[in-house]
N, C-alpha and C. Protein backbone atom coordinates (compact mmCIF):
# COMPACT_ATOMS: atom_id res chain seq x y z
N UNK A 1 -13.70 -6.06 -7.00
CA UNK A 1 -13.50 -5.92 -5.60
C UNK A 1 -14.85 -6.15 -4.91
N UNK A 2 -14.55 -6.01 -4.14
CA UNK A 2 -16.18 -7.29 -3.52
C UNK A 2 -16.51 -5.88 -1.80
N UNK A 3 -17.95 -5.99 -1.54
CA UNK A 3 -18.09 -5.14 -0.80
C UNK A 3 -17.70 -5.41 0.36
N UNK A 4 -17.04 -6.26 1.00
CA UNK A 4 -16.23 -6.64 2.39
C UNK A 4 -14.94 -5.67 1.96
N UNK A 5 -14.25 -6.08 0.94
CA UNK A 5 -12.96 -5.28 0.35
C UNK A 5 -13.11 -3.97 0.61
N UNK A 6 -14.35 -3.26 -0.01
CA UNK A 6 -14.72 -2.33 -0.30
C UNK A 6 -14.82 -0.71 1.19
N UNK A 7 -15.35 -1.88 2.53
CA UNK A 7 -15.74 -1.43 3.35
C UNK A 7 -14.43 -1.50 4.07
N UNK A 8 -13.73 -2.55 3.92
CA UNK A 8 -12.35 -2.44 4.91
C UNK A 8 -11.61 -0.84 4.41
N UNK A 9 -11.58 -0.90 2.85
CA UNK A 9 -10.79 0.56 2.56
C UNK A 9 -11.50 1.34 2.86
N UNK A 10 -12.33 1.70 2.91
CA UNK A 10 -13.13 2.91 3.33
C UNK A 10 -13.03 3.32 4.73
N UNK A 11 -12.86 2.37 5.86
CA UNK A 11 -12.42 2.10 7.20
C UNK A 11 -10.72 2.78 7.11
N UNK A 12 -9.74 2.23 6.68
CA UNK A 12 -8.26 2.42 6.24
C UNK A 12 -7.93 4.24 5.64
N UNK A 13 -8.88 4.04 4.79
CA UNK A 13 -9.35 5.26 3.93
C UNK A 13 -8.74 6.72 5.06
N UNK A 14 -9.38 6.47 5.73
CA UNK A 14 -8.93 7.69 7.31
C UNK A 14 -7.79 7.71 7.89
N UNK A 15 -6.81 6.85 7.60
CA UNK A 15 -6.07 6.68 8.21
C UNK A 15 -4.57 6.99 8.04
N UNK A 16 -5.11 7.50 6.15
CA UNK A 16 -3.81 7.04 5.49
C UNK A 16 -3.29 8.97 5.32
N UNK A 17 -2.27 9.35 5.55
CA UNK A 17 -1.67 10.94 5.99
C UNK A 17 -2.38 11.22 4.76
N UNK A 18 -2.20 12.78 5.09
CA UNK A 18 -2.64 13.80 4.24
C UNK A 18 -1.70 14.40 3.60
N UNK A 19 -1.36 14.45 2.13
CA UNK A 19 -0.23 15.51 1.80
C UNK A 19 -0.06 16.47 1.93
N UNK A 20 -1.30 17.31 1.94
CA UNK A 20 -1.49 18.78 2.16
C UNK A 20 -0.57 18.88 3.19
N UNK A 21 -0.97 18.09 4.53
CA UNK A 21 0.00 18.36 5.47
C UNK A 21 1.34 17.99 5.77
N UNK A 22 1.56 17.11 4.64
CA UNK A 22 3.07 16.59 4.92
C UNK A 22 4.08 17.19 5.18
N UNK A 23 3.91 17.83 4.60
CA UNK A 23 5.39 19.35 4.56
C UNK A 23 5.02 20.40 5.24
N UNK A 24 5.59 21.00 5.96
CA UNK A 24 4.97 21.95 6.70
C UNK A 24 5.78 23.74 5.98
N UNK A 25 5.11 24.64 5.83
CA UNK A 25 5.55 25.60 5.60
C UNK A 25 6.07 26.83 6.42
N UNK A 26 7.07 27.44 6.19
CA UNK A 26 7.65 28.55 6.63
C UNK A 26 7.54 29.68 6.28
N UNK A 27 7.39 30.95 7.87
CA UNK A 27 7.04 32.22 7.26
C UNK A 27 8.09 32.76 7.28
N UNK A 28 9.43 32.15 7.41
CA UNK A 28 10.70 32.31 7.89
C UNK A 28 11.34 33.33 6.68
N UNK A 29 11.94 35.00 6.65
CA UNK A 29 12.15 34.97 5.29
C UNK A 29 13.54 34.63 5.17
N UNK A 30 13.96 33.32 4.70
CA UNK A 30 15.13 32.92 4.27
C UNK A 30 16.35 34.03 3.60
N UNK A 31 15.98 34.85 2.91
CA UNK A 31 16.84 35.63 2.23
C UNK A 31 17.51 36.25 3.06
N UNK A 32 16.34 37.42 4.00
CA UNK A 32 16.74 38.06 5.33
C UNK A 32 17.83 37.50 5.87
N UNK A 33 17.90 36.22 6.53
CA UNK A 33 18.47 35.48 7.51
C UNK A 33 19.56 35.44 6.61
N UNK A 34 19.42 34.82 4.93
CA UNK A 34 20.75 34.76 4.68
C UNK A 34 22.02 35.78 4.47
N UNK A 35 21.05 36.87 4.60
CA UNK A 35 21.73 38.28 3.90
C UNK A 35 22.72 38.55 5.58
N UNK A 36 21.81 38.35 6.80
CA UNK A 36 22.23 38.65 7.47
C UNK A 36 23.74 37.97 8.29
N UNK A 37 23.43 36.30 7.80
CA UNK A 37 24.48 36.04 7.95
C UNK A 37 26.06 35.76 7.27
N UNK A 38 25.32 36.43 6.14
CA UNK A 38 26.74 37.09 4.96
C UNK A 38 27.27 38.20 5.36
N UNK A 39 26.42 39.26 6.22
CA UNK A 39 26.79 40.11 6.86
C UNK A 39 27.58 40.35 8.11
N UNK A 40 27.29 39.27 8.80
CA UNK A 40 28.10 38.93 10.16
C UNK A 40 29.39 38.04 9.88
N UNK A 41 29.59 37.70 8.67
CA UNK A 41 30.34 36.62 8.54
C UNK A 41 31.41 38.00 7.77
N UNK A 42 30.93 38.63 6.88
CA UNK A 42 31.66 40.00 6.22
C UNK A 42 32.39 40.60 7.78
N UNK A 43 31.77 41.22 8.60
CA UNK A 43 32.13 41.81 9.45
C UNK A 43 33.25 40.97 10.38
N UNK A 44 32.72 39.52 10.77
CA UNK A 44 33.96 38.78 11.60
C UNK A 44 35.47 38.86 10.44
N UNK A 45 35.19 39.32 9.16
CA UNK A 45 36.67 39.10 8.35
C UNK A 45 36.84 40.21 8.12
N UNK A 46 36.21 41.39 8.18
CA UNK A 46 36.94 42.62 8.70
C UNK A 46 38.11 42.70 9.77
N UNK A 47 36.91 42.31 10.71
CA UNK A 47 37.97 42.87 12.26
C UNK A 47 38.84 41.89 12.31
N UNK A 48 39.18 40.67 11.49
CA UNK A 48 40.25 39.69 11.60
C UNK A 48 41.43 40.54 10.72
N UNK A 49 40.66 41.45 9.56
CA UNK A 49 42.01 41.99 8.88
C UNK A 49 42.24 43.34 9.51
N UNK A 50 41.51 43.61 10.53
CA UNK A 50 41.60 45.23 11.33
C UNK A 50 43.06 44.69 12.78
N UNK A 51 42.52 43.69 12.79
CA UNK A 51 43.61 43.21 13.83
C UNK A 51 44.84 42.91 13.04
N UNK A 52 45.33 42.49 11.47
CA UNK A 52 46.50 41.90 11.23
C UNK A 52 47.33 43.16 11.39
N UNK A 53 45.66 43.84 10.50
CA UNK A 53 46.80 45.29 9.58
C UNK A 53 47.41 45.98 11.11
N UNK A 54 46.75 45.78 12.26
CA UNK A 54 47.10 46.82 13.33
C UNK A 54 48.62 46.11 13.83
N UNK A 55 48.30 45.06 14.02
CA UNK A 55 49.63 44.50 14.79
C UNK A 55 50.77 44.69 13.57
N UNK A 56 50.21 44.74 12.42
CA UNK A 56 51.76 45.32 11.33
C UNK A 56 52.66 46.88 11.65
N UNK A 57 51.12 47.77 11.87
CA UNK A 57 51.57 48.66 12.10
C UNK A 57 52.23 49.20 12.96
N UNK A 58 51.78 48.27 14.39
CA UNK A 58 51.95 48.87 15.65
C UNK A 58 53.35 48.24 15.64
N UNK A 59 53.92 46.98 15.01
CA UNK A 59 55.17 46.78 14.98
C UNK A 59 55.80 47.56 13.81
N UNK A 60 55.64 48.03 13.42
CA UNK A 60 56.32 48.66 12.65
C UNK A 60 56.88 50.17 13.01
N UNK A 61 55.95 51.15 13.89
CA UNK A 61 55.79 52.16 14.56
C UNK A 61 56.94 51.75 15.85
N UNK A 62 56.05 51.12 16.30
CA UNK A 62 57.20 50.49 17.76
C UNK A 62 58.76 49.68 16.95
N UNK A 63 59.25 49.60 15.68
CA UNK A 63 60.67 49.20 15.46
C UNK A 63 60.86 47.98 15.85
N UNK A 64 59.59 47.26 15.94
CA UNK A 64 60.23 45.64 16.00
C UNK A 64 60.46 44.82 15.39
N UNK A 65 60.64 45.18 13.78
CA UNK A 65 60.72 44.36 12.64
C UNK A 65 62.01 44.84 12.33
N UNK A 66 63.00 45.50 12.57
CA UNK A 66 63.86 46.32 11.42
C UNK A 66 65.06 44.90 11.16
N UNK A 67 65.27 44.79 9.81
CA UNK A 67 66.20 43.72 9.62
C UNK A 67 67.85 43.92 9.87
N UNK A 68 67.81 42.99 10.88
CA UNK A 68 68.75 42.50 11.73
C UNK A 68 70.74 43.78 10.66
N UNK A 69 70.77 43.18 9.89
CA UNK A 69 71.55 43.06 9.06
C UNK A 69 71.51 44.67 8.26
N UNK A 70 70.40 45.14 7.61
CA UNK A 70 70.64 46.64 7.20
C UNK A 70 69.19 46.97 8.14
N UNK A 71 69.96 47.93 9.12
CA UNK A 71 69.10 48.63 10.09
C UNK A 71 67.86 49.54 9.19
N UNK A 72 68.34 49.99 8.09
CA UNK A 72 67.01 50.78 7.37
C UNK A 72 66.15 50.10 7.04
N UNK A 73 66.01 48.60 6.86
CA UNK A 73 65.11 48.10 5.76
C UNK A 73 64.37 47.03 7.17
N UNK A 74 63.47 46.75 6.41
CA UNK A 74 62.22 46.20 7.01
C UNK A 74 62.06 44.47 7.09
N UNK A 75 61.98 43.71 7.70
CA UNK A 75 61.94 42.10 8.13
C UNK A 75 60.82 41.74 7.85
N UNK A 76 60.63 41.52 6.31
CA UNK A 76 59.20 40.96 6.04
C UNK A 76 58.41 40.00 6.76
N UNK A 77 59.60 38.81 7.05
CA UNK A 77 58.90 37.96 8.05
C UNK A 77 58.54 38.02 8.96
N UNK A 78 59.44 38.86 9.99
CA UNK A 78 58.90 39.26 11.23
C UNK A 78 57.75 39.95 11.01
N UNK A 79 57.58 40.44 10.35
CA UNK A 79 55.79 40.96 9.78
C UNK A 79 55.24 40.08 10.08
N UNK A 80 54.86 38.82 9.41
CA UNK A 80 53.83 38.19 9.62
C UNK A 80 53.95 37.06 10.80
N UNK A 81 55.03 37.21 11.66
CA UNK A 81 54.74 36.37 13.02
C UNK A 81 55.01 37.08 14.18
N UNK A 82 54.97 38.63 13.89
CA UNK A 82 55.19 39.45 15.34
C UNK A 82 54.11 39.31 15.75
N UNK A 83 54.20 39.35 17.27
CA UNK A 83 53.59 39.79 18.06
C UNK A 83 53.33 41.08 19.01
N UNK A 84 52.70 42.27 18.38
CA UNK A 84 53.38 43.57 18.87
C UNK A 84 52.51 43.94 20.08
N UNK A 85 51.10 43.18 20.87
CA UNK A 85 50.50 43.70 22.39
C UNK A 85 49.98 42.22 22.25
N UNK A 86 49.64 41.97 23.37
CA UNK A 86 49.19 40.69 24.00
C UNK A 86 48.70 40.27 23.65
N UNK A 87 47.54 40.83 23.55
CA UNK A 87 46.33 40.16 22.94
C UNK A 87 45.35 41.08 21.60
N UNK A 88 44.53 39.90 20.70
CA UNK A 88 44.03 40.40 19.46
C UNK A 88 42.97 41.45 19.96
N UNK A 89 42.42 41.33 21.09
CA UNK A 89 41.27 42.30 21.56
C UNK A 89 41.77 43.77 21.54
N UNK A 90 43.50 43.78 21.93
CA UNK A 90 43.86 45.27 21.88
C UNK A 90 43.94 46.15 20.51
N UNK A 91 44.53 44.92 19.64
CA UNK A 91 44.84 45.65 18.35
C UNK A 91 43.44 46.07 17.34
N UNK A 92 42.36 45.14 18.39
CA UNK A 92 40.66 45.38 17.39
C UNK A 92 40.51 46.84 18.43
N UNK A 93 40.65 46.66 19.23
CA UNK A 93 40.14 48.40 20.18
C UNK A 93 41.22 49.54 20.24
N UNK A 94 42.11 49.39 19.62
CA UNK A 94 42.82 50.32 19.41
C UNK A 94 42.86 51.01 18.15
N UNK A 95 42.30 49.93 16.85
CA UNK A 95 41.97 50.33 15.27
C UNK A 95 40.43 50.90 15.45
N UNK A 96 39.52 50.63 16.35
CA UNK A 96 38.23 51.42 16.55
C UNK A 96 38.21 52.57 17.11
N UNK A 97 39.30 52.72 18.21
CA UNK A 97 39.20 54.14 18.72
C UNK A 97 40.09 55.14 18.07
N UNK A 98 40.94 54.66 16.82
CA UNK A 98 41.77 55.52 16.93
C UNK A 98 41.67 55.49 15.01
N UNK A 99 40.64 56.05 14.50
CA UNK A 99 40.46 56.08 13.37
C UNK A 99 41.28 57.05 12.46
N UNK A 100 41.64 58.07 12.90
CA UNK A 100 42.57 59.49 12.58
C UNK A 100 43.86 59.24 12.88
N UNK A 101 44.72 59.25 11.90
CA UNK A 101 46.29 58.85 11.90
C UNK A 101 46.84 60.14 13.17
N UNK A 102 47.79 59.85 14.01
CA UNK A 102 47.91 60.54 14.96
C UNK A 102 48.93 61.82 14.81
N UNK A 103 49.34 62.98 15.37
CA UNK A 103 49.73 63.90 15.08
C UNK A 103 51.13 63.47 15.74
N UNK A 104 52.57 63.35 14.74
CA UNK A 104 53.27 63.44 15.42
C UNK A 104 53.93 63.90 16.03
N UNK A 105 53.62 65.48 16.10
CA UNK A 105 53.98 66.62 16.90
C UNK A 105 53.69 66.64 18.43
N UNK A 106 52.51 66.05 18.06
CA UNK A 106 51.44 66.33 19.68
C UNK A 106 51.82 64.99 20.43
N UNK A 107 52.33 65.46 21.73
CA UNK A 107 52.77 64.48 23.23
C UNK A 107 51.68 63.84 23.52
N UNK A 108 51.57 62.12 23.77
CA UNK A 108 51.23 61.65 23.54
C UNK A 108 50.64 61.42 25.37
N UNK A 109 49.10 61.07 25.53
CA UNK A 109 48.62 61.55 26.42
C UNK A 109 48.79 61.11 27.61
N UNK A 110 49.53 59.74 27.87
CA UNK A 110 50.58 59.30 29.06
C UNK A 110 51.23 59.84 29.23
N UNK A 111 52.03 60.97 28.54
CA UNK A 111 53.48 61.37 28.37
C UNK A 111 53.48 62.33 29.60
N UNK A 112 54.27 62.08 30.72
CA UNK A 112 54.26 63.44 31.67
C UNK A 112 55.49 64.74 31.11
N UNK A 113 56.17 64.63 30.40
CA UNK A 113 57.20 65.10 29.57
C UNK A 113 56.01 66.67 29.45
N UNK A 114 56.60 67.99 29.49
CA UNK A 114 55.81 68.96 28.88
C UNK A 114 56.25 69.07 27.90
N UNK A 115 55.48 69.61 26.54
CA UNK A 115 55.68 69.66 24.80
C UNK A 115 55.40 71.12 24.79
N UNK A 116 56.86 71.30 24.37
CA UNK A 116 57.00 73.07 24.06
C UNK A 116 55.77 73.76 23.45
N UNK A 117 55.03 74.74 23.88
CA UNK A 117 54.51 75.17 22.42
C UNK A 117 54.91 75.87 21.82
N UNK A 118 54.45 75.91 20.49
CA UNK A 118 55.23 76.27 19.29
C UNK A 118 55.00 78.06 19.31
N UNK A 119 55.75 79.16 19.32
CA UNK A 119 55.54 79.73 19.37
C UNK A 119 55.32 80.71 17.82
N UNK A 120 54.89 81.88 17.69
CA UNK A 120 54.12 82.49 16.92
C UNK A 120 55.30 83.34 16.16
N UNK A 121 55.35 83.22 14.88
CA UNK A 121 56.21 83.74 13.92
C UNK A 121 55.97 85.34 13.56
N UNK A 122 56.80 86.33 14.08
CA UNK A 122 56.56 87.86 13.26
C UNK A 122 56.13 87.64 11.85
């Protein structure tokens, strides 16, 4: 190689990227982020099965499944395409507020109806 050659690369030499910098690094902690969005993704398929199980129940409670044909027994299908309140937002806020299976003794708190009380046994 001849020193004209020599001096052009050395000129070029500066010009040509750096690997060090090619890739750039992250302080990002990946795991974190992933954990977290296994976690949000866990939770959106909760409240998707907090809403089925509610609208099963709430039709089931409210008698809108009972099969047509023997009044005792239950309309599997209508299970899975009732529609028992309007919308999915009610059946997610009604399974959050109402965690304790309800007393079916006790008048229910719309009810203007007065509920005897039970009186006290000798």
């Amino acid at each position: 190689m001849s020193d004209i050659e020599g001096k052009i690369l050395r000129i070029y030499d500066k010009s040509k990227p750096e690997d060090e910098d090619l890739y750039e690094t992250s302080n990002v902690n990946h795991v974190a982020w992933g954990l977290v969005v296994v976690l949000a993704g866990l939770v959106v398929w909760l409240a998707i099965a907090l809403v089925n199980a509610e609208n099963q129940r709430n039709a089931l409670a409210s008698k809108q499944c009972r099969d047509p044909l023997f009044t005792a027994e239950i309309d599997h299908q209508c299970l899975l395409t009732v529609r028992s309140r309007e919308h999915w937002w009610q059946h997610l806020w009604y399974g959050f507020t109402h965690v304790k299976p309800e007393d079916p003794n006790a008048g229910h708190r719309y009810d203007r109806r007065k509920v005897p009380a039970q009186q006290a046994q000798p």
